[in-house]
PDB file of N, CA and C in Angstrom:
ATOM      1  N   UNK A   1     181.695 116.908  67.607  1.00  0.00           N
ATOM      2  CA  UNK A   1     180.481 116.425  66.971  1.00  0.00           C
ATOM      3  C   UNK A   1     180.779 115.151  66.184  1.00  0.00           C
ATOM      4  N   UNK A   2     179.868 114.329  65.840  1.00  0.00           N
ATOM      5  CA  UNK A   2     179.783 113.043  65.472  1.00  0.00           C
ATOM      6  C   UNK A   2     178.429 113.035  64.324  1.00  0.00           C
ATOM      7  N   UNK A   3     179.033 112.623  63.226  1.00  0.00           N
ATOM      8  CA  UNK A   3     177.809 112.673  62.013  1.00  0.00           C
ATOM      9  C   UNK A   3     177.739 111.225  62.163  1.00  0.00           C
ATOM     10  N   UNK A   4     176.372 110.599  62.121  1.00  0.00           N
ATOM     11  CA  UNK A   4     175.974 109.055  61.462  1.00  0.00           C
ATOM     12  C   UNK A   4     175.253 108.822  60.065  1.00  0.00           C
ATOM     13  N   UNK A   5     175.755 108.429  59.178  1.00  0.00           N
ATOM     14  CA  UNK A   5     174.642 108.404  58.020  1.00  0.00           C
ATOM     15  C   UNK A   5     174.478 106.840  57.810  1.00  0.00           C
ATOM     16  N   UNK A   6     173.476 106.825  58.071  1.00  0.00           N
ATOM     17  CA  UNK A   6     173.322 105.478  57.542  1.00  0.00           C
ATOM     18  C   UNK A   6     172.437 104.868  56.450  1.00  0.00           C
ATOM     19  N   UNK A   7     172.549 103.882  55.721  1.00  0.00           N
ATOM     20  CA  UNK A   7     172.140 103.399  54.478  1.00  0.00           C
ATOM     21  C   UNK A   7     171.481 101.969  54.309  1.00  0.00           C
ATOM     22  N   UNK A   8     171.392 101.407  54.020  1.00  0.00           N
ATOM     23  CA  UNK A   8     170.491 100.022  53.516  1.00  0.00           C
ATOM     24  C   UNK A   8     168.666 100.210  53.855  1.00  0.00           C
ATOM     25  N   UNK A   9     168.041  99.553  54.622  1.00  0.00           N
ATOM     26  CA  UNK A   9     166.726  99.748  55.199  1.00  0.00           C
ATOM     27  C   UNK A   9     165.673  99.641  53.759  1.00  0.00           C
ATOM     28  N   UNK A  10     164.832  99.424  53.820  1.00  0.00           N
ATOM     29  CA  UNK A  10     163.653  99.586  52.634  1.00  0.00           C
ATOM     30  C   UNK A  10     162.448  98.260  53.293  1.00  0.00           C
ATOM     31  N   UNK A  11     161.970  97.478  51.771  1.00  0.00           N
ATOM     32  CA  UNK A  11     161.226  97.183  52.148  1.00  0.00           C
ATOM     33  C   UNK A  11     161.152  95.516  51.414  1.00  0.00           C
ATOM     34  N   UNK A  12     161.275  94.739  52.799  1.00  0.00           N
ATOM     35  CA  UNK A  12     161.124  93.025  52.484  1.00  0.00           C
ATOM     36  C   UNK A  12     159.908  92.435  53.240  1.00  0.00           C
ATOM     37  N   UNK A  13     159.837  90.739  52.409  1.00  0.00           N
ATOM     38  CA  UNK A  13     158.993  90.219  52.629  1.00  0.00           C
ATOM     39  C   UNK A  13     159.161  89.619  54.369  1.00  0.00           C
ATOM     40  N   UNK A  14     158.439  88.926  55.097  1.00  0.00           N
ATOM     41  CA  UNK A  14     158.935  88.420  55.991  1.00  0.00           C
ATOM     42  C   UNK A  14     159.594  87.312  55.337  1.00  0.00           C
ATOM     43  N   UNK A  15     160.409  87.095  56.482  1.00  0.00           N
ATOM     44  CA  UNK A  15     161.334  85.783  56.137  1.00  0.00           C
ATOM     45  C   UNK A  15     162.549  85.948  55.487  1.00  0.00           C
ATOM     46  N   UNK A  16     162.023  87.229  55.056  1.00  0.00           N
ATOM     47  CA  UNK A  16     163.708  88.104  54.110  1.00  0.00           C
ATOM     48  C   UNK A  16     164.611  88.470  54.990  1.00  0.00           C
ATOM     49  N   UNK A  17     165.493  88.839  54.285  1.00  0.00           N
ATOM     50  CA  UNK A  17     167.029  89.455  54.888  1.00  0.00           C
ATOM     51  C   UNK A  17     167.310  90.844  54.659  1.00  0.00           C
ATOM     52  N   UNK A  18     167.706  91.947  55.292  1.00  0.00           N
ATOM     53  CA  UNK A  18     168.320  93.238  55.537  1.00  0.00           C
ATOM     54  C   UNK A  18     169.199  93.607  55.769  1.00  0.00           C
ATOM     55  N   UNK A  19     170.199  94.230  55.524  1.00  0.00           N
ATOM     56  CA  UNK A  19     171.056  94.680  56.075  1.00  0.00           C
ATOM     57  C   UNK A  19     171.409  96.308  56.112  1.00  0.00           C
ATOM     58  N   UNK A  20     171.833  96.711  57.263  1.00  0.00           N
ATOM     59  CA  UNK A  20     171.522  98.215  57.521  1.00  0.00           C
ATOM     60  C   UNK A  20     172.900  98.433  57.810  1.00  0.00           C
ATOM     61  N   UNK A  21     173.665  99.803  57.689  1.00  0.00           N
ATOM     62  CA  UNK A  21     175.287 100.017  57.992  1.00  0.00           C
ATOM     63  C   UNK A  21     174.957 101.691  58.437  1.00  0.00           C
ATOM     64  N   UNK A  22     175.989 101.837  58.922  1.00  0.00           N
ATOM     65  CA  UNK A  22     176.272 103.094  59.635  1.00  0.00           C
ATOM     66  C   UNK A  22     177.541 103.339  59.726  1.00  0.00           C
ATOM     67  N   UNK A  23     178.293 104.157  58.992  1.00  0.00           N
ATOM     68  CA  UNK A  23     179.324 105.806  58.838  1.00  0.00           C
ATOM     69  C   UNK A  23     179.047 106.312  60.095  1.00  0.00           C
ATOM     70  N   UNK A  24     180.264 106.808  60.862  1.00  0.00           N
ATOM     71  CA  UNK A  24     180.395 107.663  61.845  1.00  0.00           C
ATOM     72  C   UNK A  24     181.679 108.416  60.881  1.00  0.00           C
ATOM     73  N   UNK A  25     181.435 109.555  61.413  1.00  0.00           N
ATOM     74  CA  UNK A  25     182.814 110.945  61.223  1.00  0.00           C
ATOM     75  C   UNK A  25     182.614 112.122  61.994  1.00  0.00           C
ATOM     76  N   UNK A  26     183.703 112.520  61.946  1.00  0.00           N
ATOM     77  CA  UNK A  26     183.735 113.907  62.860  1.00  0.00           C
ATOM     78  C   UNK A  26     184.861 113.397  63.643  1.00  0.00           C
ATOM     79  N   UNK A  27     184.760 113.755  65.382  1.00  0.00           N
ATOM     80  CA  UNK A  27     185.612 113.987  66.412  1.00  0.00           C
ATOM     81  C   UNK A  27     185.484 112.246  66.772  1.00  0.00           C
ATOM     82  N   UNK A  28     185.349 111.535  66.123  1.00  0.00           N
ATOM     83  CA  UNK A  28     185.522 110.082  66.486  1.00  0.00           C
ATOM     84  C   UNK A  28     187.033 109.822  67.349  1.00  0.00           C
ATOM     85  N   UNK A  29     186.626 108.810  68.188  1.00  0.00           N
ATOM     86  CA  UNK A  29     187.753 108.498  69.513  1.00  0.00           C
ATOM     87  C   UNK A  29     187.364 107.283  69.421  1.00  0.00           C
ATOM     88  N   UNK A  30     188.421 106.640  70.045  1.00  0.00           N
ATOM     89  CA  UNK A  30     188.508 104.729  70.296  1.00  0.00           C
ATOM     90  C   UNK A  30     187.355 104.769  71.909  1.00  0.00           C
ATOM     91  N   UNK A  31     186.959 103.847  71.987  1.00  0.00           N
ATOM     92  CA  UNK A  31     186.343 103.373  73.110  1.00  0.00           C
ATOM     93  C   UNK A  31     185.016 103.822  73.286  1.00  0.00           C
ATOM     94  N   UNK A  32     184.093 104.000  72.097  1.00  0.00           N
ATOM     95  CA  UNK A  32     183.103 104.133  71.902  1.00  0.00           C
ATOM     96  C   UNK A  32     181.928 102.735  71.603  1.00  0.00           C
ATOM     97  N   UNK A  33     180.840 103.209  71.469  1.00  0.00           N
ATOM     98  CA  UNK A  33     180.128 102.314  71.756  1.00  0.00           C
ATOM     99  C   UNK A  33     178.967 102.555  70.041  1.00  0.00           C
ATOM    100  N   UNK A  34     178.734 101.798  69.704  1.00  0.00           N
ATOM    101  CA  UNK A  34     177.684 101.715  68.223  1.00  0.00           C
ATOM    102  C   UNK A  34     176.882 100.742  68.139  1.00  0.00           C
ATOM    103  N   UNK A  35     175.619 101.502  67.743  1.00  0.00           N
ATOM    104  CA  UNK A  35     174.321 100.550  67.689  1.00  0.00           C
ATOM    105  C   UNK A  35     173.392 101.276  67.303  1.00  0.00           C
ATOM    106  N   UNK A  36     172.390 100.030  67.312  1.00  0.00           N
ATOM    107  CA  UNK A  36     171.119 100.527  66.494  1.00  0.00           C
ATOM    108  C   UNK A  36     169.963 100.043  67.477  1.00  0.00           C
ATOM    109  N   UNK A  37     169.013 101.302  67.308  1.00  0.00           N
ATOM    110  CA  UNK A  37     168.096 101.459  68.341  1.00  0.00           C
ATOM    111  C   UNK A  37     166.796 101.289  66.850  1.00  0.00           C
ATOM    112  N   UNK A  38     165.390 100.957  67.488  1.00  0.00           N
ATOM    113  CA  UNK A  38     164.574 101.225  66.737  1.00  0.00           C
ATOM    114  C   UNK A  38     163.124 101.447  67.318  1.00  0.00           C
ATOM    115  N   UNK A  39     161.942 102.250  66.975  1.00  0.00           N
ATOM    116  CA  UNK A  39     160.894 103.012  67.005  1.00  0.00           C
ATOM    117  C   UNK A  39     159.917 102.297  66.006  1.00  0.00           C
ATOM    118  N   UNK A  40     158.760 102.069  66.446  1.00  0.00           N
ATOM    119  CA  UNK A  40     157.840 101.383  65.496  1.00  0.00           C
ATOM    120  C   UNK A  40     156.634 102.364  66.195  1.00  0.00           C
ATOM    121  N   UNK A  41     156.042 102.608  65.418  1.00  0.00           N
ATOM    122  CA  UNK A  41     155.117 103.668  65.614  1.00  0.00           C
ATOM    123  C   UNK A  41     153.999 102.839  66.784  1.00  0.00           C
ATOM    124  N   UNK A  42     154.083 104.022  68.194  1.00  0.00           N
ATOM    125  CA  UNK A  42     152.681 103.965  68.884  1.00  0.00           C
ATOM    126  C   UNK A  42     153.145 102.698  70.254  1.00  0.00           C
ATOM    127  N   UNK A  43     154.685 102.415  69.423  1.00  0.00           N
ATOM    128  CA  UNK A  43     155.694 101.521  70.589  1.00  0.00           C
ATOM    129  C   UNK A  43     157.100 102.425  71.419  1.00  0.00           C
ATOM    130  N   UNK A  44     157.371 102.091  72.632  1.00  0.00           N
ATOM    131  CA  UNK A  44     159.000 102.975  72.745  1.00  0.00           C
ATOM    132  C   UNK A  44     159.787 102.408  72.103  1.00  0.00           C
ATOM    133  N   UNK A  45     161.159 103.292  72.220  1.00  0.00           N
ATOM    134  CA  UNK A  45     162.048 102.511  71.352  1.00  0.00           C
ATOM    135  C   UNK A  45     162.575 101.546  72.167  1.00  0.00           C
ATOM    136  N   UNK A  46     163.596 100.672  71.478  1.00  0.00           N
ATOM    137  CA  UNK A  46     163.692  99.602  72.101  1.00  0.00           C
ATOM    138  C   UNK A  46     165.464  99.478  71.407  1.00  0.00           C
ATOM    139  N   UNK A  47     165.918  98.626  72.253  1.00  0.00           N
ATOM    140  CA  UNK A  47     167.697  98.559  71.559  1.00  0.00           C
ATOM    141  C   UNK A  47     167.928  97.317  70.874  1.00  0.00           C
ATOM    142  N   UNK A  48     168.134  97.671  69.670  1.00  0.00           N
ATOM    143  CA  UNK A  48     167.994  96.402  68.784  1.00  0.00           C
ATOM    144  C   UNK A  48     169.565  95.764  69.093  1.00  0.00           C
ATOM    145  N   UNK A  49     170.650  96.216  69.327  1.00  0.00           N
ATOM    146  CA  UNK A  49     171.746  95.663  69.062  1.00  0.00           C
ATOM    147  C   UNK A  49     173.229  96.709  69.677  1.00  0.00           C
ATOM    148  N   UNK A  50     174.267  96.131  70.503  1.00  0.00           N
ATOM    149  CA  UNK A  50     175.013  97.295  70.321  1.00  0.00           C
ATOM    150  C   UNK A  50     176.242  96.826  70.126  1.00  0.00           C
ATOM    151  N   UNK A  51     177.638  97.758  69.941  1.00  0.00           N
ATOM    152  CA  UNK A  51     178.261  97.002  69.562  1.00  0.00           C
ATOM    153  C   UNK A  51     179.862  97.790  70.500  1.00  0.00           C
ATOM    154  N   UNK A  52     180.802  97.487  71.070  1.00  0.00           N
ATOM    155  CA  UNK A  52     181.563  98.151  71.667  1.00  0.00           C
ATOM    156  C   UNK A  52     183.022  98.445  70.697  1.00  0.00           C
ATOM    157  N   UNK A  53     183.688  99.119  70.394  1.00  0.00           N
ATOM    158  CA  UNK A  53     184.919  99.382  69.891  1.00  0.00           C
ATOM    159  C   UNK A  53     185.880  97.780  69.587  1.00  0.00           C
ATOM    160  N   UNK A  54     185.668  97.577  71.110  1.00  0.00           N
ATOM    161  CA  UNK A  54     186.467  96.076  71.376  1.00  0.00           C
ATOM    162  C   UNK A  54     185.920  94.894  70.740  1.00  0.00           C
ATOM    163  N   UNK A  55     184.955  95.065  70.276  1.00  0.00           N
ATOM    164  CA  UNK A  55     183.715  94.032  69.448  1.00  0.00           C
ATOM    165  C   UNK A  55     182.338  93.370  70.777  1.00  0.00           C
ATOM    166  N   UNK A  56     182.768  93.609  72.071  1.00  0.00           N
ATOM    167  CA  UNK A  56     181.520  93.323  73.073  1.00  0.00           C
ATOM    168  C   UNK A  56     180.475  93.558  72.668  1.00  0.00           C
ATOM    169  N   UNK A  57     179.526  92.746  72.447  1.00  0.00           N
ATOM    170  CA  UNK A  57     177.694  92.807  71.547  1.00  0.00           C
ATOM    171  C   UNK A  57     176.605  92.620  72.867  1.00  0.00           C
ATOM    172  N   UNK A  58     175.402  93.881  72.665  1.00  0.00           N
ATOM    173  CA  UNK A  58     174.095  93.189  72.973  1.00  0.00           C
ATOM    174  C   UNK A  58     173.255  93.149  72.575  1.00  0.00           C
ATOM    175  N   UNK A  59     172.483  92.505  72.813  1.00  0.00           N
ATOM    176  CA  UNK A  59     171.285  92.161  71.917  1.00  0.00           C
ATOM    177  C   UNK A  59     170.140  92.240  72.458  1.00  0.00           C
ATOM    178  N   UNK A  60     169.391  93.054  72.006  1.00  0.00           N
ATOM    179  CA  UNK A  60     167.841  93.117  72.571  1.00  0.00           C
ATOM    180  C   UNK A  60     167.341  91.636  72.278  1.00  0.00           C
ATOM    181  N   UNK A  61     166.183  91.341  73.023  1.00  0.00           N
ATOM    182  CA  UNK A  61     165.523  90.275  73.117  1.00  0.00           C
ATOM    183  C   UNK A  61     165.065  90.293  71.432  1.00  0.00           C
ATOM    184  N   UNK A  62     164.349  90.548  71.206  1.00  0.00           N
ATOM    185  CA  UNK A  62     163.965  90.792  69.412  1.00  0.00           C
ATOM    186  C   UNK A  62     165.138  90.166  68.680  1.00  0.00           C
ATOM    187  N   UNK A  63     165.847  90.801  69.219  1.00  0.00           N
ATOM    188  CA  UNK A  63     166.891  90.601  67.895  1.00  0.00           C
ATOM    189  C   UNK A  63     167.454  88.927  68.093  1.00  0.00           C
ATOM    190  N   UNK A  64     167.893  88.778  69.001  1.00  0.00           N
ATOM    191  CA  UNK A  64     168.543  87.410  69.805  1.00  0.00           C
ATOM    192  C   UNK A  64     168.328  86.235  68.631  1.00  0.00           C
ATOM    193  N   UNK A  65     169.444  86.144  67.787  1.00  0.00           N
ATOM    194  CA  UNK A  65     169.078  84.378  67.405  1.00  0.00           C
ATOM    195  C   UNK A  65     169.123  84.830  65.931  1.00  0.00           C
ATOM    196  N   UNK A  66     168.469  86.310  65.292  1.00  0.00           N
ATOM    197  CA  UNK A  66     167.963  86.460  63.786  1.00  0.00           C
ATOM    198  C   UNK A  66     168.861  87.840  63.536  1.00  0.00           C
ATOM    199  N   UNK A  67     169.481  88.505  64.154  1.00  0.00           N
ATOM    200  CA  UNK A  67     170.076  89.723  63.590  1.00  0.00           C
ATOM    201  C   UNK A  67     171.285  89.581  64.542  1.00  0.00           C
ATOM    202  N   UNK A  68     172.571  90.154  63.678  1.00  0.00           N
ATOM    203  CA  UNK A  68     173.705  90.322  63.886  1.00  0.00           C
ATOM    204  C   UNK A  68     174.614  91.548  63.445  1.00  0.00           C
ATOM    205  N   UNK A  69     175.513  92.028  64.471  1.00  0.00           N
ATOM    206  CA  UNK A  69     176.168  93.354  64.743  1.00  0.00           C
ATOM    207  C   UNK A  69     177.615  93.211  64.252  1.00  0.00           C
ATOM    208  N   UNK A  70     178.021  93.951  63.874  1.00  0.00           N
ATOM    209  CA  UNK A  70     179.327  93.985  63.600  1.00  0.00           C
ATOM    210  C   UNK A  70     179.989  95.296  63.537  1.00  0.00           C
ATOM    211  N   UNK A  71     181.286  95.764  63.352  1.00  0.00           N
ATOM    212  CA  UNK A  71     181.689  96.930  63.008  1.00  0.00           C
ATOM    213  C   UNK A  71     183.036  96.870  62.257  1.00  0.00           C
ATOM    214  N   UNK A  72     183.688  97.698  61.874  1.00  0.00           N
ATOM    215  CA  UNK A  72     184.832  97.976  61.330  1.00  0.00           C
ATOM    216  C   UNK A  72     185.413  99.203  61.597  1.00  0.00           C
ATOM    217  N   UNK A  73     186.403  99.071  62.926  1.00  0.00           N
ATOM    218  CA  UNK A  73     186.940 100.182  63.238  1.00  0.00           C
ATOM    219  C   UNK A  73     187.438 101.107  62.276  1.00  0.00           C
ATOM    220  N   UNK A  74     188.111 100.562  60.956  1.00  0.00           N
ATOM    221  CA  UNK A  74     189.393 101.376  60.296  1.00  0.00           C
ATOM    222  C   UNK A  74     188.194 102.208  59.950  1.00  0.00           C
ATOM    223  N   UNK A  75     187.156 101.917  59.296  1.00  0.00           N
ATOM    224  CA  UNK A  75     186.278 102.417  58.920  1.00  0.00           C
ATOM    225  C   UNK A  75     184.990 103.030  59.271  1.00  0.00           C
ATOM    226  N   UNK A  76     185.044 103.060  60.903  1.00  0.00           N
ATOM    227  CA  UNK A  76     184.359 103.310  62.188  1.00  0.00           C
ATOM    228  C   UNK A  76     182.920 103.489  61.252  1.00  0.00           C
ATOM    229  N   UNK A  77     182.456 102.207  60.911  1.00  0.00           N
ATOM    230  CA  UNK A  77     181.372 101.663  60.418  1.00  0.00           C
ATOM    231  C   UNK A  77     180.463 100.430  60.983  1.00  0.00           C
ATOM    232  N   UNK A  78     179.204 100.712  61.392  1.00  0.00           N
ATOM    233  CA  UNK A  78     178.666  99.760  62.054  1.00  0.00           C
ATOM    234  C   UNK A  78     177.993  98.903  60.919  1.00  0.00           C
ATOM    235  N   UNK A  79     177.535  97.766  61.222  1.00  0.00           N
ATOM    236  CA  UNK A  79     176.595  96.749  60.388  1.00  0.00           C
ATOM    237  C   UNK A  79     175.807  96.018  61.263  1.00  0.00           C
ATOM    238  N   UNK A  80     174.307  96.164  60.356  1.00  0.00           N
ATOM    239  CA  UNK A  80     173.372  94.953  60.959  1.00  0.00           C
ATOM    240  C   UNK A  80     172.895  94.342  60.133  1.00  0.00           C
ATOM    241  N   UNK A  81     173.084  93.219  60.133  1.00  0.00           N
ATOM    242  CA  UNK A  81     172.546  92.387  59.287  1.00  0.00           C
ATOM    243  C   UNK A  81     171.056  91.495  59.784  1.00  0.00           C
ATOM    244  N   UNK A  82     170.175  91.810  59.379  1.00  0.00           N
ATOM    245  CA  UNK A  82     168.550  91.120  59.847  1.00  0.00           C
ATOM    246  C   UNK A  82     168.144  89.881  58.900  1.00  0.00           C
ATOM    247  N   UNK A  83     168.100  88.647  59.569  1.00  0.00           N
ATOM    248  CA  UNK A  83     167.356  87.572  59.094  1.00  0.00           C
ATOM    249  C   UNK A  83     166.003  87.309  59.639  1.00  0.00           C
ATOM    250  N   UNK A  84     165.573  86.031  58.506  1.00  0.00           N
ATOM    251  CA  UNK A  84     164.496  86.068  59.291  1.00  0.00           C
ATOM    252  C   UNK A  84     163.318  87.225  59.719  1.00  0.00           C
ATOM    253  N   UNK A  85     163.300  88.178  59.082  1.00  0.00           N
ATOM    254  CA  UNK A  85     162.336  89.169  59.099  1.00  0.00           C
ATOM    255  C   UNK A  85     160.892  89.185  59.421  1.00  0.00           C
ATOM    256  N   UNK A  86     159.995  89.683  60.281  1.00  0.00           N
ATOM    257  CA  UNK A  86     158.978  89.669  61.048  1.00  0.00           C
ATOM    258  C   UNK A  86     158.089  91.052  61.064  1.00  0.00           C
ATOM    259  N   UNK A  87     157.019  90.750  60.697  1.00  0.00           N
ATOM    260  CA  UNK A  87     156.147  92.296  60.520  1.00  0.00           C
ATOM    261  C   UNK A  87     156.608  92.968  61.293  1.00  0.00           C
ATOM    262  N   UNK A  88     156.776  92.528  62.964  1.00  0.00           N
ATOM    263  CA  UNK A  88     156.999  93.112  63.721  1.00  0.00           C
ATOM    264  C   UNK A  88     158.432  94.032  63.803  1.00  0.00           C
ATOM    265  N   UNK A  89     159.127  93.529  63.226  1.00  0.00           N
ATOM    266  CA  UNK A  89     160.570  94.066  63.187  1.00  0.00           C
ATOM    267  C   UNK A  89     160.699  95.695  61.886  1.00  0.00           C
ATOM    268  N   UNK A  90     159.127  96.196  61.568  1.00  0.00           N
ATOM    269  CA  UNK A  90     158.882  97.429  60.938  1.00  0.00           C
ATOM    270  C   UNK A  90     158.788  98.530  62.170  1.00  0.00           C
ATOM    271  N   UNK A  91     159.960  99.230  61.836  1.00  0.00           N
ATOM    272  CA  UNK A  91     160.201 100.159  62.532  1.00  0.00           C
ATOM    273  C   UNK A  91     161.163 101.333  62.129  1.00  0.00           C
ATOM    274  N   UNK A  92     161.316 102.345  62.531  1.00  0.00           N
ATOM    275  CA  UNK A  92     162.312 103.530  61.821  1.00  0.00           C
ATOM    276  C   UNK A  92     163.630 103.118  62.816  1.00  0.00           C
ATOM    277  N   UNK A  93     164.587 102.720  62.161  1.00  0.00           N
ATOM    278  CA  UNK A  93     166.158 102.309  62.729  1.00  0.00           C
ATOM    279  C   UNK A  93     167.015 103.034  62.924  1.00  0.00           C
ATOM    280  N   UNK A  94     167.169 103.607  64.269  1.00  0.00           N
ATOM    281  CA  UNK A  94     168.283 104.408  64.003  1.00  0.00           C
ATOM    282  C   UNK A  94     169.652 103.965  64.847  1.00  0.00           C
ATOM    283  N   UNK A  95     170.800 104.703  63.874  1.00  0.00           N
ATOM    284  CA  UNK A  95     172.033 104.437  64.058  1.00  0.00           C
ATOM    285  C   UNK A  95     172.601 105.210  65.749  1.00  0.00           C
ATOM    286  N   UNK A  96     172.972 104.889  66.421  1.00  0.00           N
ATOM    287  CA  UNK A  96     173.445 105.474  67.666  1.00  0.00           C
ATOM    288  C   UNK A  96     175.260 105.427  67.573  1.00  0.00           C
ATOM    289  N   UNK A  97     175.678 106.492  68.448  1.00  0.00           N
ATOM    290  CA  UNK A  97     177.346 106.241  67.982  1.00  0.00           C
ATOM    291  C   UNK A  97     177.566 107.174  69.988  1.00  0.00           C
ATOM    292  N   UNK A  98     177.829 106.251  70.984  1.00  0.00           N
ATOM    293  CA  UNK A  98     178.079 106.614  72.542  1.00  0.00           C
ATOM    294  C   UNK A  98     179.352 106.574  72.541  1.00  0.00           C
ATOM    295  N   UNK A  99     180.347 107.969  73.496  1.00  0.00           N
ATOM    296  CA  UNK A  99     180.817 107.609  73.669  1.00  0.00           C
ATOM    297  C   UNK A  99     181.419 109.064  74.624  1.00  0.00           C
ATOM    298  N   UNK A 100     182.465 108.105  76.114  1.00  0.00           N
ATOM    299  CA  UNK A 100     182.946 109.798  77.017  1.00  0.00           C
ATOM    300  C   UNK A 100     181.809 110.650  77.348  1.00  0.00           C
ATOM    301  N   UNK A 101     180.413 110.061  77.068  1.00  0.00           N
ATOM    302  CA  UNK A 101     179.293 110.791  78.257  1.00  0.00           C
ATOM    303  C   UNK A 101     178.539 111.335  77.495  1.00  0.00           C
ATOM    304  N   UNK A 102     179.022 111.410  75.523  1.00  0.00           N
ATOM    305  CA  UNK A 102     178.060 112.001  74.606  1.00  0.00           C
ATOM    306  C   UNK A 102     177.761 110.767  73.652  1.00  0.00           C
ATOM    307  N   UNK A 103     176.044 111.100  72.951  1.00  0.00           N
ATOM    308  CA  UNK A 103     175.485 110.194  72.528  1.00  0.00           C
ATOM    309  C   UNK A 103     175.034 110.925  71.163  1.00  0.00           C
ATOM    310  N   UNK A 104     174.809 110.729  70.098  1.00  0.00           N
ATOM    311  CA  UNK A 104     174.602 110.947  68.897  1.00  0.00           C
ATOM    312  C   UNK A 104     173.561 110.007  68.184  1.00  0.00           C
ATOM    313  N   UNK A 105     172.741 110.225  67.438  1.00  0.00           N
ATOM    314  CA  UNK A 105     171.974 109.484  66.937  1.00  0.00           C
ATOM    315  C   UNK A 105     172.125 110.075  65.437  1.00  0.00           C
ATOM    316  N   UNK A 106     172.107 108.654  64.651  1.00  0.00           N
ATOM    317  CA  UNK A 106     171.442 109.213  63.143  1.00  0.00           C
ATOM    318  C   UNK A 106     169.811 109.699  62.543  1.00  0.00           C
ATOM    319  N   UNK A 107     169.836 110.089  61.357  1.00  0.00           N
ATOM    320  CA  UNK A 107     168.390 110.538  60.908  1.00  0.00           C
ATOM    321  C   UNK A 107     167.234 109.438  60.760  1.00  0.00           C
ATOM    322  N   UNK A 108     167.876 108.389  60.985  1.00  0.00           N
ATOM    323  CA  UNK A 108     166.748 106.674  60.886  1.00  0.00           C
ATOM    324  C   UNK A 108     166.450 106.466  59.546  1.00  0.00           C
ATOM    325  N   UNK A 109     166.681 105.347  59.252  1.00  0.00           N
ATOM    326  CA  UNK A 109     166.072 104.474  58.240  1.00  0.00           C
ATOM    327  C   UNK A 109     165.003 103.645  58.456  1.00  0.00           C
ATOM    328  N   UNK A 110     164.038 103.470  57.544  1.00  0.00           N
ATOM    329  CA  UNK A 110     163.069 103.029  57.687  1.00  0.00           C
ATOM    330  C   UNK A 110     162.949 101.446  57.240  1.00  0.00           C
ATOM    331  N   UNK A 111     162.528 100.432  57.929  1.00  0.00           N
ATOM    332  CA  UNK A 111     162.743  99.304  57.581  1.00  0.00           C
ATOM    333  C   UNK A 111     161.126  98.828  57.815  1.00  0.00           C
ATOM    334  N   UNK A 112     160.607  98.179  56.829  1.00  0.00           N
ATOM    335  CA  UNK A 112     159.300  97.444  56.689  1.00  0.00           C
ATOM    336  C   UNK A 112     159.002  96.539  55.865  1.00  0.00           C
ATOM    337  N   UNK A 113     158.331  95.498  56.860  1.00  0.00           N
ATOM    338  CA  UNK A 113     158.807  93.756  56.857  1.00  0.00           C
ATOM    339  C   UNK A 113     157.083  94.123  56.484  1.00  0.00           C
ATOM    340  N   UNK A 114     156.537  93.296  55.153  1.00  0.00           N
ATOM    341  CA  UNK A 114     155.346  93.096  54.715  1.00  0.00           C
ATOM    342  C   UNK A 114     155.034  91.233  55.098  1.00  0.00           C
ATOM    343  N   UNK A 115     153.504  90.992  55.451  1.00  0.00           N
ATOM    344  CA  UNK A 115     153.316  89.279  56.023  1.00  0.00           C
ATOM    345  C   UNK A 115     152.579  88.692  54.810  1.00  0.00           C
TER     346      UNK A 115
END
């Protein structure tokens, strides 16, 4: 099993900045995969960002250009950092942690961009 807790998320203006992080623990292994997926009510979800062990990144179209991924293995901790903030980018964020054929999700943080 694989716990995600993740922390930052609340509530900015557009044009503001965010940053969201994610804790993995448990049965953690190298060659996993971390990211953040997100849900905006009455939309599917959509993949905001992912991030590979090795540092390999993708980027949903949304994100492309204004938000950036990172991680820290020692600390098998993900980061997103959101610029540039957009009503549209209000959505419940959640932390994802793939890896060897199992997928884990965190409890979501809620992020909402006011215009």
């Amino acid at each position: 099993q694989v716990q995600l807790m993740e922390s930052g998320g609340g509530l900015v203006q557009a044009g503001g900045t965010l940053g969201l992080s994610c804790a993995a623990s448990g049965s953690i292994f190298s060659g996993n995969i971390m990211g953040w997926i997100r849900q905006a009510p009455g939309k599917q979800r959509e993949l905001v960002a992912s991030i590979s062990s090795g540092g390999s990144t993708i980027y949903g179209d949304s994100a492309k250009g204004r938000f950036t991924i990172s991680r820290d293995n020692a600390k098998n901790t993900v980061y997103l950092q959101m610029n540039n903030l957009k009503p549209e980018d209000t959505a419940v964020y959640y932390c994802t942690w793939t890896g060897r054929g199992l997928e884990y999700w965190g409890q979501g943080t809620q992020v909402t961009v006011s215009s």
